[in-house]
Protein backbone atom coordinates (compact mmCIF):
# COMPACT_ATOMS: atom_id res chain seq x y z
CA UNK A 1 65.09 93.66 128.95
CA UNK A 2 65.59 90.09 127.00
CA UNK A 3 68.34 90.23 124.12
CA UNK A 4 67.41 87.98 121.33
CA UNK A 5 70.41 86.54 118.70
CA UNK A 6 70.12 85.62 115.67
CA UNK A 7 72.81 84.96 113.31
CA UNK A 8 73.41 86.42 109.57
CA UNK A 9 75.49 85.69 106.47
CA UNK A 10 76.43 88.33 103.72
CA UNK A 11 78.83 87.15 101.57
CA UNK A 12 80.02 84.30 103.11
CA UNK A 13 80.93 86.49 106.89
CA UNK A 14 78.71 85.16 109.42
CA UNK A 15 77.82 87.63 112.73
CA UNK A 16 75.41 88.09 115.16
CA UNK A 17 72.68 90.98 115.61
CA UNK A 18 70.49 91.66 118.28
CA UNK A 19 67.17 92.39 118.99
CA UNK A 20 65.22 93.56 122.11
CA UNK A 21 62.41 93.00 124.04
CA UNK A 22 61.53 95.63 126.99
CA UNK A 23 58.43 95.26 128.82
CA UNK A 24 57.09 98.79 129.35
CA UNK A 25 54.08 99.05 131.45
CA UNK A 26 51.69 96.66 130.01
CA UNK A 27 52.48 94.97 127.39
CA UNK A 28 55.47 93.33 125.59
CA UNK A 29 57.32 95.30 122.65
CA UNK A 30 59.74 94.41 120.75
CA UNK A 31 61.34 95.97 118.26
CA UNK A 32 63.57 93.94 115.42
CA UNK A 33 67.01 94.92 114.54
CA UNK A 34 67.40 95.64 110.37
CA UNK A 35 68.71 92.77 108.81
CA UNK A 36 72.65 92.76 107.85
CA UNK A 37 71.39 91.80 104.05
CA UNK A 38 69.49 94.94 104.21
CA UNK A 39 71.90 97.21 105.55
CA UNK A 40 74.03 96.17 102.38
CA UNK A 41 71.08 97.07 100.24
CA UNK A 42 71.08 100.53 101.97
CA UNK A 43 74.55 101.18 101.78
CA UNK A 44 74.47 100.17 98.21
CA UNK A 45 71.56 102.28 97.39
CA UNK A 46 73.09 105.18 98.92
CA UNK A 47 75.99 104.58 96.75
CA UNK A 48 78.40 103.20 99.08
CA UNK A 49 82.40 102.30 97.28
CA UNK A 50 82.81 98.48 97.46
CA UNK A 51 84.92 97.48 100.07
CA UNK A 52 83.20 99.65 102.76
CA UNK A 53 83.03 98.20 106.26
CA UNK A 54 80.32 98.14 108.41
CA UNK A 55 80.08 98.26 112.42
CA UNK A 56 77.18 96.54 114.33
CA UNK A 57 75.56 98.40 116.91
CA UNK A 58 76.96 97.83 120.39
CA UNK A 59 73.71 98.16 121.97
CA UNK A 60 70.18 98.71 121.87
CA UNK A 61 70.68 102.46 121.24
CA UNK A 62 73.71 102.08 118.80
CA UNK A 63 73.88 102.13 115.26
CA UNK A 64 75.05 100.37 112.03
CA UNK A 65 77.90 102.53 110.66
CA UNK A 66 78.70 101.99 107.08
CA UNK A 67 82.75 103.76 106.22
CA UNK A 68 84.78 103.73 103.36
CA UNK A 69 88.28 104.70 104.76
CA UNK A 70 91.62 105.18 104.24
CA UNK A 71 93.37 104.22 101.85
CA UNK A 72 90.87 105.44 99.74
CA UNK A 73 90.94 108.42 97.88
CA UNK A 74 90.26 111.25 100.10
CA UNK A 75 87.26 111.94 97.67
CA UNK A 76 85.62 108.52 97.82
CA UNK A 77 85.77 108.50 102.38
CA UNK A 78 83.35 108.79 103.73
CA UNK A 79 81.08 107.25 106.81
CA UNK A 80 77.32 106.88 107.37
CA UNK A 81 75.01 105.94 110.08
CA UNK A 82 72.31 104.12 110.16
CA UNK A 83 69.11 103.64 112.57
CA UNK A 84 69.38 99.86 113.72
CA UNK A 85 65.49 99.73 113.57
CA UNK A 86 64.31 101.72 110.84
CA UNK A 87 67.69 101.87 108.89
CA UNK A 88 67.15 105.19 108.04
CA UNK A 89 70.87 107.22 107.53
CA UNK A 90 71.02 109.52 110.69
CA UNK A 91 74.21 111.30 109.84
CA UNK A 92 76.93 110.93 107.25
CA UNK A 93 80.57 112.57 107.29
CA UNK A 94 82.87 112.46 104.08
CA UNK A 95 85.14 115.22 102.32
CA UNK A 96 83.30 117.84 99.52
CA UNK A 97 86.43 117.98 97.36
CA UNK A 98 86.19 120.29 94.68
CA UNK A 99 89.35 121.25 92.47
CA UNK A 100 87.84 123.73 90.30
């Protein structure tokens, strides 16, 4: 397996992100990690609270987690996560207040 870097700005924060290479059989795949600038598009498209955070995947079977946390409203946490290839949301956790 060869790890690739390549670096990223979003609003002026600078990180690295990763992408792999494994040679199966064959041939030579490799499969790109989604960009940070369109993680934020995701997380704003699924209607994320400004100031959410997001975690990098540790490795090549991790995933970009998206949170708004504490000190939030309890309403307004919640945490997503994210394929690191397709960016698709895998699984989401947040409170389903309702006060009627």
């Amino acid at each position: 397996m060869t790890l690739f870097k390549k670096h990223s700005s979003v609003h002026g924060v600078t990180t690295q992100l990763c992408a792999q290479s494994l040679h199966l059989g064959r041939g030579l795949f490799q499969f790109a990690v989604t960009p940070l600038e369109a993680v934020a598009t995701i997380a704003q498209d699924i209607g994320m609270k400004p100031g959410y955070a997001v975690g990098l995947p540790a490795d090549e079977i991790g995933v970009f987690t998206l949170s708004n946390p504490w000190p939030s409203p309890a309403h307004d946490e919640r945490t997503v996560y994210l394929d690191q290839y397709s960016g698709d949301v895998l699984a989401e956790a947040g409170w389903d207040v309702s006060l009627d």
